[in-house]
PDB file of N, CA and C in Angstrom:
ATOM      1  N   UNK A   1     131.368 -10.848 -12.067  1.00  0.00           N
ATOM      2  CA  UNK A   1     130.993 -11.732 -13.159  1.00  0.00           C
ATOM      3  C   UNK A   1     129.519 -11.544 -13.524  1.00  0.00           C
ATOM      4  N   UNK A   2     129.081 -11.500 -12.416  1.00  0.00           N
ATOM      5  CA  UNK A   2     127.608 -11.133 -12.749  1.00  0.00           C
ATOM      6  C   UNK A   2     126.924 -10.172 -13.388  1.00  0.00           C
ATOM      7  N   UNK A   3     127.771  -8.822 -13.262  1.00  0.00           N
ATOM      8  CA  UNK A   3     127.653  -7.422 -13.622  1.00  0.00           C
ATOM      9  C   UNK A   3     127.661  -7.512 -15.387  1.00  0.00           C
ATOM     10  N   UNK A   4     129.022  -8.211 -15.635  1.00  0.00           N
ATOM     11  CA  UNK A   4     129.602  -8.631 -16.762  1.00  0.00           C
ATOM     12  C   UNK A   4     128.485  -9.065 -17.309  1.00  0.00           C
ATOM     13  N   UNK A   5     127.906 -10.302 -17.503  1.00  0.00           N
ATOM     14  CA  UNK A   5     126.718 -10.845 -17.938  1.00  0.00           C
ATOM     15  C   UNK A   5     125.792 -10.235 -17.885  1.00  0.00           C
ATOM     16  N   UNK A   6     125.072  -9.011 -16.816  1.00  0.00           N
ATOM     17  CA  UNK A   6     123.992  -8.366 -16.747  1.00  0.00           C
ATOM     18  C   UNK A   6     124.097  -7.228 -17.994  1.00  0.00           C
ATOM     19  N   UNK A   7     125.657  -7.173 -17.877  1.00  0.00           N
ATOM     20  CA  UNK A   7     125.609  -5.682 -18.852  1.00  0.00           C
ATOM     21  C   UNK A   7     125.876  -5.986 -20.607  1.00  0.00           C
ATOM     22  N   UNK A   8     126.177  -7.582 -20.485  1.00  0.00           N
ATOM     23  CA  UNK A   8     126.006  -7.860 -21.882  1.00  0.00           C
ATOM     24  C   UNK A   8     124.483  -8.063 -22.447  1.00  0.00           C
ATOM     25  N   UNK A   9     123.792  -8.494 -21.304  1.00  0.00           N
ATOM     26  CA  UNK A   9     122.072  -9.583 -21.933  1.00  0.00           C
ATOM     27  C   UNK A   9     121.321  -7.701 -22.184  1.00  0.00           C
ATOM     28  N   UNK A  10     121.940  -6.327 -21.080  1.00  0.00           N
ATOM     29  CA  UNK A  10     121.395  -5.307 -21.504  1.00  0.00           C
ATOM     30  C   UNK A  10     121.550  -4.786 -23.018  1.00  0.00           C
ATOM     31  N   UNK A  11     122.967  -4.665 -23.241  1.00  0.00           N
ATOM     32  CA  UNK A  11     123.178  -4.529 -24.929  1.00  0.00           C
ATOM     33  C   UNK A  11     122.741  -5.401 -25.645  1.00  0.00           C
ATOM     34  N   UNK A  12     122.423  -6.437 -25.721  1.00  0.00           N
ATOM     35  CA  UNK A  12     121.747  -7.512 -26.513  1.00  0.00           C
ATOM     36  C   UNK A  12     120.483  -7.076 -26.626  1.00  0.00           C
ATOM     37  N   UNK A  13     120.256  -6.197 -25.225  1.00  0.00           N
ATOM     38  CA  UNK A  13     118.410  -5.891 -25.460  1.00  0.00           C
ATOM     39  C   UNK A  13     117.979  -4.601 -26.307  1.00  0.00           C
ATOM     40  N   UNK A  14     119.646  -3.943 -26.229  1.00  0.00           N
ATOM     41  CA  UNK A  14     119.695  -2.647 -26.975  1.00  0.00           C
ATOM     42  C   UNK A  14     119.574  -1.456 -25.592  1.00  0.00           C
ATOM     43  N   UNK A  15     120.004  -1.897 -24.506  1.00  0.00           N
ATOM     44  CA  UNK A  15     120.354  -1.195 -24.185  1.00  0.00           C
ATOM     45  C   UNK A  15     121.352  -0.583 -23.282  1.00  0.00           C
ATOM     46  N   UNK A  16     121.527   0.143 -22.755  1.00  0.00           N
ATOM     47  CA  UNK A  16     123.130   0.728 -22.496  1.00  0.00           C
ATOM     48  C   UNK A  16     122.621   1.001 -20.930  1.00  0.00           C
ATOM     49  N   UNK A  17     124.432   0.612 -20.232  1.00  0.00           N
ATOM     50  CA  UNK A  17     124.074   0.574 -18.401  1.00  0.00           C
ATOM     51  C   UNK A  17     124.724   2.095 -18.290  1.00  0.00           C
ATOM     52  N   UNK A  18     123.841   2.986 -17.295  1.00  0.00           N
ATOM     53  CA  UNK A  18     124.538   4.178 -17.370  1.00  0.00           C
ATOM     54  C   UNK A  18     125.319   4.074 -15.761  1.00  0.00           C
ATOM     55  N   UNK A  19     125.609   2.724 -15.172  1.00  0.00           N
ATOM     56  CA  UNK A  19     126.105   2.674 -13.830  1.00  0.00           C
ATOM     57  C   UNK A  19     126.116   1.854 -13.124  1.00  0.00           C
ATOM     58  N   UNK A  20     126.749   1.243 -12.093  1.00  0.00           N
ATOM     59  CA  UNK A  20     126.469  -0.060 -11.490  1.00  0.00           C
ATOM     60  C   UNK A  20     127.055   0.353 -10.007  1.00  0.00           C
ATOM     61  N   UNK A  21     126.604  -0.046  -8.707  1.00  0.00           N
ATOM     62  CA  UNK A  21     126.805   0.021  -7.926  1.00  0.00           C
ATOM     63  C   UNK A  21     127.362  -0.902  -6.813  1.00  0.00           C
ATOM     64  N   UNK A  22     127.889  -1.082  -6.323  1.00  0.00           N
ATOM     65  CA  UNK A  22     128.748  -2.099  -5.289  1.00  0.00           C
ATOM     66  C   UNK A  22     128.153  -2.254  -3.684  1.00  0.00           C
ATOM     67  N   UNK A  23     127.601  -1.039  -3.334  1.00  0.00           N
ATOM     68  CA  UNK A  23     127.149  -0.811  -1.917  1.00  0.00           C
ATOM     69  C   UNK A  23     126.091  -0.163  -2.205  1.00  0.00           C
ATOM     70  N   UNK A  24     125.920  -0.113  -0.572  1.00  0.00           N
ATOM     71  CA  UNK A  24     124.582   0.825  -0.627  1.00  0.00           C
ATOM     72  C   UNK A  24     124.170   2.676  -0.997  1.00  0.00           C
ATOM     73  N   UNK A  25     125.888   2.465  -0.318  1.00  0.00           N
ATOM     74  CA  UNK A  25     125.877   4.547  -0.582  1.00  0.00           C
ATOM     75  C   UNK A  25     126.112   4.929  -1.837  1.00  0.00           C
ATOM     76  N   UNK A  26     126.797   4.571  -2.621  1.00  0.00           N
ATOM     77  CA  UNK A  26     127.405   4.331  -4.293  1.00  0.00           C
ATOM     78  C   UNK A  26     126.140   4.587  -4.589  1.00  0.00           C
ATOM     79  N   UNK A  27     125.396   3.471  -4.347  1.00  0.00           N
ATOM     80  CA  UNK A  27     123.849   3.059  -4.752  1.00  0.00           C
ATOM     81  C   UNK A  27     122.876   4.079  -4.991  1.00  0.00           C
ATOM     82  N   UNK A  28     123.091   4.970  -3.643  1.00  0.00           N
ATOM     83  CA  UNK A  28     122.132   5.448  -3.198  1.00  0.00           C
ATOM     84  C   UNK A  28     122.682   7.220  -4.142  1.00  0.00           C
ATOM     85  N   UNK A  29     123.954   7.517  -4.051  1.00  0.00           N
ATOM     86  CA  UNK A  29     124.365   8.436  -4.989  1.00  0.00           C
ATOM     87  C   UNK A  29     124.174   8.516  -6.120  1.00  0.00           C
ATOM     88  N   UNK A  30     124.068   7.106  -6.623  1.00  0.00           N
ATOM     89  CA  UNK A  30     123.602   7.369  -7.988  1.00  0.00           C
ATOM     90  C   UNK A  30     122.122   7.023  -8.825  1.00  0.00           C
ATOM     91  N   UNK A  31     121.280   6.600  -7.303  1.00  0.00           N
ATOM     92  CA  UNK A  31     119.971   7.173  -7.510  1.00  0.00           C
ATOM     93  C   UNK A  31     119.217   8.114  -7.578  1.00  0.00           C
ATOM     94  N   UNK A  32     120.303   8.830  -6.532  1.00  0.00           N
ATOM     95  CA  UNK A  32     119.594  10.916  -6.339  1.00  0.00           C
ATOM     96  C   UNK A  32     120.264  11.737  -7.674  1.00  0.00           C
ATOM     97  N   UNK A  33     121.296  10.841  -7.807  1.00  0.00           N
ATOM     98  CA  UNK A  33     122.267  12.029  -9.050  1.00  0.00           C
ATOM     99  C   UNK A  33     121.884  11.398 -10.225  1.00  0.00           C
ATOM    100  N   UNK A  34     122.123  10.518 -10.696  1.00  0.00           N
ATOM    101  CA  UNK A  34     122.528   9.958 -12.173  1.00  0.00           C
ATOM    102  C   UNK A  34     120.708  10.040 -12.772  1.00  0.00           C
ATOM    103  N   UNK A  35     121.384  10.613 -14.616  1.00  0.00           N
ATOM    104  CA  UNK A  35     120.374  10.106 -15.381  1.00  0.00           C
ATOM    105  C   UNK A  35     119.974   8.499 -15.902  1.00  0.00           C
ATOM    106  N   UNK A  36     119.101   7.945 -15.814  1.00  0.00           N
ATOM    107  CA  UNK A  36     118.687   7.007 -16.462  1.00  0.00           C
ATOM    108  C   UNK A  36     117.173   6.692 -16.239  1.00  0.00           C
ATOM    109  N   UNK A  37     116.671   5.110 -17.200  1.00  0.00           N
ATOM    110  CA  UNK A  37     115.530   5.191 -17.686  1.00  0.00           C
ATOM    111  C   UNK A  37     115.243   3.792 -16.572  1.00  0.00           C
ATOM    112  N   UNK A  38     115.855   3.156 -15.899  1.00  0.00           N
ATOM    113  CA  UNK A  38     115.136   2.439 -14.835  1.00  0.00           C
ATOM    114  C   UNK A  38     116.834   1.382 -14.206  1.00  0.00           C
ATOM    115  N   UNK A  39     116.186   1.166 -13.046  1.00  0.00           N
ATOM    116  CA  UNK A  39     116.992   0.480 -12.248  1.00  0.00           C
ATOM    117  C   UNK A  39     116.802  -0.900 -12.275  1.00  0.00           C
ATOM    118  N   UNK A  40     117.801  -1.839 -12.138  1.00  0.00           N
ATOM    119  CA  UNK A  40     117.841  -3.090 -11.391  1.00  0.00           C
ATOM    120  C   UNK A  40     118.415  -3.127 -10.352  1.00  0.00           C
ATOM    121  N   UNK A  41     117.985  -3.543  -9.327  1.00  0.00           N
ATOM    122  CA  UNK A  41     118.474  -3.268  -8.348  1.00  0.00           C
ATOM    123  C   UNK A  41     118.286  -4.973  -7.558  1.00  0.00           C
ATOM    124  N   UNK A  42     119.768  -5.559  -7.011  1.00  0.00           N
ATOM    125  CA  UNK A  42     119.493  -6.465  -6.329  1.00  0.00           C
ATOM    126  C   UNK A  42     119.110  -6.679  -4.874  1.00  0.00           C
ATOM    127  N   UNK A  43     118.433  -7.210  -4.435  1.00  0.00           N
ATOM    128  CA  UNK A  43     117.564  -6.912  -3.011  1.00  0.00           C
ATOM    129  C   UNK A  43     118.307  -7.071  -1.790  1.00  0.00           C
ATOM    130  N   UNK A  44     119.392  -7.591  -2.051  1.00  0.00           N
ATOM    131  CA  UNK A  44     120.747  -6.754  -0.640  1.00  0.00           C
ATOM    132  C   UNK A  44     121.778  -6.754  -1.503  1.00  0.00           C
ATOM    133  N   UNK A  45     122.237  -5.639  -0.917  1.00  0.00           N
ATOM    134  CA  UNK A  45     123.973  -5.338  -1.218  1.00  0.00           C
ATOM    135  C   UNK A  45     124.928  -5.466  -0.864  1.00  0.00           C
ATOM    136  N   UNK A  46     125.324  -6.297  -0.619  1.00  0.00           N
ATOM    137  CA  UNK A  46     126.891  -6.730   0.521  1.00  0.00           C
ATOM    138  C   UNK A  46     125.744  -6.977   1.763  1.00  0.00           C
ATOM    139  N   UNK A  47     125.135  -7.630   1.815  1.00  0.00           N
ATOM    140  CA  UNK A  47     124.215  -7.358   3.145  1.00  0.00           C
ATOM    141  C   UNK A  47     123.414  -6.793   3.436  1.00  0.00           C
ATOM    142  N   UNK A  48     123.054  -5.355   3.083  1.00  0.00           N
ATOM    143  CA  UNK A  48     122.296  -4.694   3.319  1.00  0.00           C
ATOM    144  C   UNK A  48     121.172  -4.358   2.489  1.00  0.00           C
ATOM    145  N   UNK A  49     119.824  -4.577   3.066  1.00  0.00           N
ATOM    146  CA  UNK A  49     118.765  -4.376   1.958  1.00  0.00           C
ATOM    147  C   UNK A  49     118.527  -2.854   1.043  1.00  0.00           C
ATOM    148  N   UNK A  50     118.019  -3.056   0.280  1.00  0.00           N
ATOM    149  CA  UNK A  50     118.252  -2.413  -1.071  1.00  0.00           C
ATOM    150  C   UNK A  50     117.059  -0.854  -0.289  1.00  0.00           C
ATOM    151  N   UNK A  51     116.136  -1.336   0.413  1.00  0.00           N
ATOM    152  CA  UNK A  51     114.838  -0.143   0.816  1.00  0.00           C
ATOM    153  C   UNK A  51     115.199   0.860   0.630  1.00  0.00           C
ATOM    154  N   UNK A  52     116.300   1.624   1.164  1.00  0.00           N
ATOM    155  CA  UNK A  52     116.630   3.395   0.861  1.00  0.00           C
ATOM    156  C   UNK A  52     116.693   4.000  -0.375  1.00  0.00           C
ATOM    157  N   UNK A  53     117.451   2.846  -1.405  1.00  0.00           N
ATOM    158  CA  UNK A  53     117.575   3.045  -2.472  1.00  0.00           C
ATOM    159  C   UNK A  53     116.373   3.128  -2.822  1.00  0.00           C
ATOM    160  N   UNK A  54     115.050   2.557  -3.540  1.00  0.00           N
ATOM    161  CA  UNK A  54     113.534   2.171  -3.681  1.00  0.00           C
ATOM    162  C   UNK A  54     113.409   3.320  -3.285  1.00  0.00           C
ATOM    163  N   UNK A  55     113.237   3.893  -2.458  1.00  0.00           N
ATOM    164  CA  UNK A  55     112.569   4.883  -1.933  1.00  0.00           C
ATOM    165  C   UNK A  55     113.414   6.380  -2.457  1.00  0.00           C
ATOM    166  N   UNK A  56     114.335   6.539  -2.875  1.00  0.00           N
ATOM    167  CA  UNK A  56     114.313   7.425  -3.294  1.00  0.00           C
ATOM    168  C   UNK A  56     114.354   7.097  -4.806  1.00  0.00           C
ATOM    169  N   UNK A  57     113.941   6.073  -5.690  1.00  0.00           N
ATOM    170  CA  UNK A  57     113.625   6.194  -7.029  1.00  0.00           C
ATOM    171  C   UNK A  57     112.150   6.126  -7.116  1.00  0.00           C
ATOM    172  N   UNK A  58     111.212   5.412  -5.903  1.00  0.00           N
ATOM    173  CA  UNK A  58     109.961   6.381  -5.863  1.00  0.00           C
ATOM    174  C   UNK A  58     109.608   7.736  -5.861  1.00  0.00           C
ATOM    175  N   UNK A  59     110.429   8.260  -5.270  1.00  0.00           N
ATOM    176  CA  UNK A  59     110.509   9.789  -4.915  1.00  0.00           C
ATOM    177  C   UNK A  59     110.995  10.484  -6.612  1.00  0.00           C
ATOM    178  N   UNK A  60     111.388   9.781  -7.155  1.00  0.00           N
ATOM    179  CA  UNK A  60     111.548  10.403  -8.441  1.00  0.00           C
ATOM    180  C   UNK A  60     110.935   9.783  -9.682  1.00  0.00           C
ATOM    181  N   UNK A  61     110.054   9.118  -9.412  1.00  0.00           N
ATOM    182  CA  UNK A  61     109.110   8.305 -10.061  1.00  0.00           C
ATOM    183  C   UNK A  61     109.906   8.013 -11.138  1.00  0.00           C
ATOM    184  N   UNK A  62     111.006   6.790 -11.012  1.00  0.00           N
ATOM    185  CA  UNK A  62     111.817   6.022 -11.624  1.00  0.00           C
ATOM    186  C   UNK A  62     111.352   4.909 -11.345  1.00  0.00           C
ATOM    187  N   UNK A  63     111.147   4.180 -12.682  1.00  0.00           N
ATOM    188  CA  UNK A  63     110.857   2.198 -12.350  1.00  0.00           C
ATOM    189  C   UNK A  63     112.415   1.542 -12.207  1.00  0.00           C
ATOM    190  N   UNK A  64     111.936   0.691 -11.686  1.00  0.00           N
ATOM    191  CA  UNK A  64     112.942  -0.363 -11.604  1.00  0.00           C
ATOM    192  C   UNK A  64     112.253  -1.627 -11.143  1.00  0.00           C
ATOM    193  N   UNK A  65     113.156  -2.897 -11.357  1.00  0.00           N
ATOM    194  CA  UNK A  65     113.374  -4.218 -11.129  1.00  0.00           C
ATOM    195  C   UNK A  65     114.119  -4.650 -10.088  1.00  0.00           C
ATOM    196  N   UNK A  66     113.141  -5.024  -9.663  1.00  0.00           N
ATOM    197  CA  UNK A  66     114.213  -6.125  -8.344  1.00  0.00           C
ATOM    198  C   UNK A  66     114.934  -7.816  -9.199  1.00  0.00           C
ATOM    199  N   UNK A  67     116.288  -8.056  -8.566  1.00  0.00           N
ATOM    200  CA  UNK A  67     116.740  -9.343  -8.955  1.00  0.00           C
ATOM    201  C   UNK A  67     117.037  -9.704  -7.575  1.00  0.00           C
ATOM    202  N   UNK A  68     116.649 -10.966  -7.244  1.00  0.00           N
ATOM    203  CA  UNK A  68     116.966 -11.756  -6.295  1.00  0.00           C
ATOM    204  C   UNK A  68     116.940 -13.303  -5.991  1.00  0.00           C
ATOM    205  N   UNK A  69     117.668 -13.815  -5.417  1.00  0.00           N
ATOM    206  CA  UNK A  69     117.759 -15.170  -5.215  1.00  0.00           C
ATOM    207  C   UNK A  69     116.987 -15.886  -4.761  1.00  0.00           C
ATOM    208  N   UNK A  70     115.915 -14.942  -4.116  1.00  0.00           N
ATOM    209  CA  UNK A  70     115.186 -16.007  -3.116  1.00  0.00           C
ATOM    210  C   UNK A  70     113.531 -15.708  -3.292  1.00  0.00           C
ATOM    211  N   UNK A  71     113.520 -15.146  -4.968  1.00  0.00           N
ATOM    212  CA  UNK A  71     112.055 -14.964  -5.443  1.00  0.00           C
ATOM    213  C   UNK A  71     111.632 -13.789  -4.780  1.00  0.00           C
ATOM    214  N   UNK A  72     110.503 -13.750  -5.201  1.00  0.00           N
ATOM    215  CA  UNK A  72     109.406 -13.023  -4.365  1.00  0.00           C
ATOM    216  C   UNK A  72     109.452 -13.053  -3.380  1.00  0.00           C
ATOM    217  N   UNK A  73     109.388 -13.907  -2.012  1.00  0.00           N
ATOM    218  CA  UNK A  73     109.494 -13.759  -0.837  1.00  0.00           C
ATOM    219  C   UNK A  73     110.693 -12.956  -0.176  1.00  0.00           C
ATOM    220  N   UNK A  74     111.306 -12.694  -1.187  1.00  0.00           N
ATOM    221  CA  UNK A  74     113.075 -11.921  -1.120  1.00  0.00           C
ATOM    222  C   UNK A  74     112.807 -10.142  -1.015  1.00  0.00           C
ATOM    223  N   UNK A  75     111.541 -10.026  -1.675  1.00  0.00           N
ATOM    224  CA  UNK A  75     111.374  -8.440  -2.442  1.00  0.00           C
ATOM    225  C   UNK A  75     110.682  -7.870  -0.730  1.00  0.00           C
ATOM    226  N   UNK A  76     110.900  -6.608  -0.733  1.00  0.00           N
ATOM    227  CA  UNK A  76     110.521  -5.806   0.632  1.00  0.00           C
ATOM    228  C   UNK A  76     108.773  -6.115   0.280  1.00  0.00           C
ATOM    229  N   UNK A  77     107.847  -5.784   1.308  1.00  0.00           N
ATOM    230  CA  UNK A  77     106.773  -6.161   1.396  1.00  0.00           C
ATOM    231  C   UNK A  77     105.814  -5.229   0.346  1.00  0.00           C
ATOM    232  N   UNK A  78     106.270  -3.914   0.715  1.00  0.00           N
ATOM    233  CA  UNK A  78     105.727  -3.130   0.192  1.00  0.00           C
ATOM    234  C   UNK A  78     105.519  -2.902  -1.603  1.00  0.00           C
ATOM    235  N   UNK A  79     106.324  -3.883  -2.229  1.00  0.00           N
ATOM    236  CA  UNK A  79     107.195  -3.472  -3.382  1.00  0.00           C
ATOM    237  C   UNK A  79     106.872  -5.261  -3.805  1.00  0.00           C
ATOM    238  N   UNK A  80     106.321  -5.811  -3.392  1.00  0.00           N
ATOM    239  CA  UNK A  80     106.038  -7.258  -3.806  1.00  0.00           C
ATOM    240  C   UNK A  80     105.451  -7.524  -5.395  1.00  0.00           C
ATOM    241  N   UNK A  81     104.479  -6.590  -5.706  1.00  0.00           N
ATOM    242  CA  UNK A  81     104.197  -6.500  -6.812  1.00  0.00           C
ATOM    243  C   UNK A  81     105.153  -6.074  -8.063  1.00  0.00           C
ATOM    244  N   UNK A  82     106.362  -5.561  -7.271  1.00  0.00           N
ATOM    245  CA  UNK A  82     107.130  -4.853  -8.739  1.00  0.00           C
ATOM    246  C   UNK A  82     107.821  -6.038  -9.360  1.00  0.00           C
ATOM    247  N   UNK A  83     107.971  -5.812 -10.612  1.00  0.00           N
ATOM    248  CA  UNK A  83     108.457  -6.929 -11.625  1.00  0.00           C
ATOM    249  C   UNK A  83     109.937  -7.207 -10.936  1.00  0.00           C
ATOM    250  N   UNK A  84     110.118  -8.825 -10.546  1.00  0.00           N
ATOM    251  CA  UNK A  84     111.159  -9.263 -10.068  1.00  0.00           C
ATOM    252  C   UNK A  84     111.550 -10.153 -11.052  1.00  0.00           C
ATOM    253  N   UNK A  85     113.100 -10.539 -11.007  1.00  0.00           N
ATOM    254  CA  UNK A  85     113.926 -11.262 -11.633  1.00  0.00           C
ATOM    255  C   UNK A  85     114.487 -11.901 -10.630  1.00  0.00           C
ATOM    256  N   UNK A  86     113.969 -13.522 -10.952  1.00  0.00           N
ATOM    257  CA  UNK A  86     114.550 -15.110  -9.959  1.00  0.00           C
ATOM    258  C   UNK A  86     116.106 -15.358 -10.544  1.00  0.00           C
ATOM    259  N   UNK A  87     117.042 -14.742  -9.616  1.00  0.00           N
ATOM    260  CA  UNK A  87     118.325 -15.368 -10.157  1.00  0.00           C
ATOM    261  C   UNK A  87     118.949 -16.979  -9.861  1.00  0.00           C
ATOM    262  N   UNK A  88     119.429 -17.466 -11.319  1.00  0.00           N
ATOM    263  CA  UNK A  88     119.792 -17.070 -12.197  1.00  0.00           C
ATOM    264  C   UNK A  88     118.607 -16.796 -13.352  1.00  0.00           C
ATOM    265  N   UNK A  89     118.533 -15.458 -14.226  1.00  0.00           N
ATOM    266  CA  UNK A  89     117.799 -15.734 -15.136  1.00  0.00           C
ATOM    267  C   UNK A  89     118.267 -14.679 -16.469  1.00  0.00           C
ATOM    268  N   UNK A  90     117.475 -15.051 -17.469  1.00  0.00           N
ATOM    269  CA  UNK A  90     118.025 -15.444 -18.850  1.00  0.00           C
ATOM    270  C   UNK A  90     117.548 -14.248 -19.438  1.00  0.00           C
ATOM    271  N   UNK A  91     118.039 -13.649 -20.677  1.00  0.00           N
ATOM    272  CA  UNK A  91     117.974 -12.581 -21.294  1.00  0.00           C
ATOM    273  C   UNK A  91     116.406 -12.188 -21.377  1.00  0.00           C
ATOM    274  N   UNK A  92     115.532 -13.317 -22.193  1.00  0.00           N
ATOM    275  CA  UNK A  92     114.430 -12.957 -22.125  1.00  0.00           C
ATOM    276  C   UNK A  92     113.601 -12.701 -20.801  1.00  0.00           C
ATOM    277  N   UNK A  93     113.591 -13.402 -19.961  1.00  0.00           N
ATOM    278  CA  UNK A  93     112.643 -13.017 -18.835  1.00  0.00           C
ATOM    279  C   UNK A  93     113.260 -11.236 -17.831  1.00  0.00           C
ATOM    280  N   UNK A  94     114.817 -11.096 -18.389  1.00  0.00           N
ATOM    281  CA  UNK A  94     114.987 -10.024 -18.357  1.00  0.00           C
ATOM    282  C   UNK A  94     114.359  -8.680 -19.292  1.00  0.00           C
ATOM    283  N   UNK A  95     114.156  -8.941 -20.751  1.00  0.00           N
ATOM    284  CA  UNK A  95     113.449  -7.774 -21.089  1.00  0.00           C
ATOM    285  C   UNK A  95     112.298  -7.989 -20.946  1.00  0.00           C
ATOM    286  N   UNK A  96     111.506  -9.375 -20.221  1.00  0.00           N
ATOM    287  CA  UNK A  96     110.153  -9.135 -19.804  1.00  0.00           C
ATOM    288  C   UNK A  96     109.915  -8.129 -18.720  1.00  0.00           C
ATOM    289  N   UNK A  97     111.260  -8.157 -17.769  1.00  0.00           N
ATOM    290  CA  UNK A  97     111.387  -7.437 -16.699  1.00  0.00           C
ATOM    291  C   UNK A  97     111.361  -6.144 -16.953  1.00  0.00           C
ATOM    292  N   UNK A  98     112.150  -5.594 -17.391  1.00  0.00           N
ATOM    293  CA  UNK A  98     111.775  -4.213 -18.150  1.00  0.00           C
ATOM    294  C   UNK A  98     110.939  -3.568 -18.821  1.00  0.00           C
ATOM    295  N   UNK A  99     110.330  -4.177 -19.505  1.00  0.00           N
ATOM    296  CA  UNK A  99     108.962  -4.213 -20.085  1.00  0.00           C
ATOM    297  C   UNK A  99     107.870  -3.758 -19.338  1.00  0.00           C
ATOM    298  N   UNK A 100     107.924  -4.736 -18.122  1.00  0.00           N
ATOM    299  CA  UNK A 100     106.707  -4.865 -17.219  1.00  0.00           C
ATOM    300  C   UNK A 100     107.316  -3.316 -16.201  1.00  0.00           C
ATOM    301  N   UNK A 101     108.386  -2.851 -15.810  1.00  0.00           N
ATOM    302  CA  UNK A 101     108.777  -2.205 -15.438  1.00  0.00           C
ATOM    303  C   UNK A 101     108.752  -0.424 -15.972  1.00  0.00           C
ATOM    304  N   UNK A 102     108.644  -0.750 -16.916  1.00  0.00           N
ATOM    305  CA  UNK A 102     108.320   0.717 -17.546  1.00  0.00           C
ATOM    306  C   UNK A 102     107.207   1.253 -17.669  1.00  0.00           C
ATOM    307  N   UNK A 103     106.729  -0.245 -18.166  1.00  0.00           N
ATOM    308  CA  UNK A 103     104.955   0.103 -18.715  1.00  0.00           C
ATOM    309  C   UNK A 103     103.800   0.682 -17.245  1.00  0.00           C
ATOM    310  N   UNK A 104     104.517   0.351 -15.575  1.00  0.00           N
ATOM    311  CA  UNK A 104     104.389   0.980 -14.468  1.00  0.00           C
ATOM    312  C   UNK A 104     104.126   2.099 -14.444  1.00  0.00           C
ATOM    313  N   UNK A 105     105.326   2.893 -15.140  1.00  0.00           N
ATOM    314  CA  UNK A 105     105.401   4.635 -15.215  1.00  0.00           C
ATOM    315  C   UNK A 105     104.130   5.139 -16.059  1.00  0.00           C
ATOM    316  N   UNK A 106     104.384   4.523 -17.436  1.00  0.00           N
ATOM    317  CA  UNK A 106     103.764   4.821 -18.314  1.00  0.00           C
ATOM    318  C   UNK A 106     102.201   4.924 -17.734  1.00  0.00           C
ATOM    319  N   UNK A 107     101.568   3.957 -17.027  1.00  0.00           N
ATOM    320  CA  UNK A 107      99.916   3.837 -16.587  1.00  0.00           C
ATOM    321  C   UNK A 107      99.893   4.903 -15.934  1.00  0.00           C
TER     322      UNK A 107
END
């Protein structure tokens, strides 16, 4: 349900999901393989924290967004500064998220 809603407030923003992941390995396959222009990524996956993934879209100097439930104190330590999304939240503070997320690469 959530996916559903994430991937509508993206087309609303104009833009298109090239993938969504369920686990961590899915995750992690389609961080080393797939084209796209930045990640959201929620800060565990079935349990397991999101870090491997992060680290190899550093490694390919890909931005992304963390979404998580439990704020900032939720995001890995290292990565505290990257633009997070407090779930539940709303279309706009999502393309703030992206915004702030790109403009990363760009500096």
């Amino acid at each position: 349900m959530i996916r559903m809603l994430l991937q509508d407030m993206l087309a609303d923003l104009g833009h298109t999901l090239a993938g969504e992941a369920g686990g961590i390995e899915e995750a992690m396959t389609l961080a080393k393989q797939s084209e796209f222009d930045l990640a959201i990524l929620d800060v565990n996956l079935n349990g397991q924290p999101i870090s491997p993934v992060v680290e190899v879209l550093v490694a390919r100097g890909l931005p992304f967004v963390f979404a998580t439930g439990y704020g900032q104190r939720g995001v890995p330590k290292p990565y505290r500064t990257t633009p997070t999304l407090q779930k539940p939240f709303q279309s706009d503070a999502l393309a703030k998220a992206i915004e702030a997320a790109a403009a990363t690469i760009r500096n």
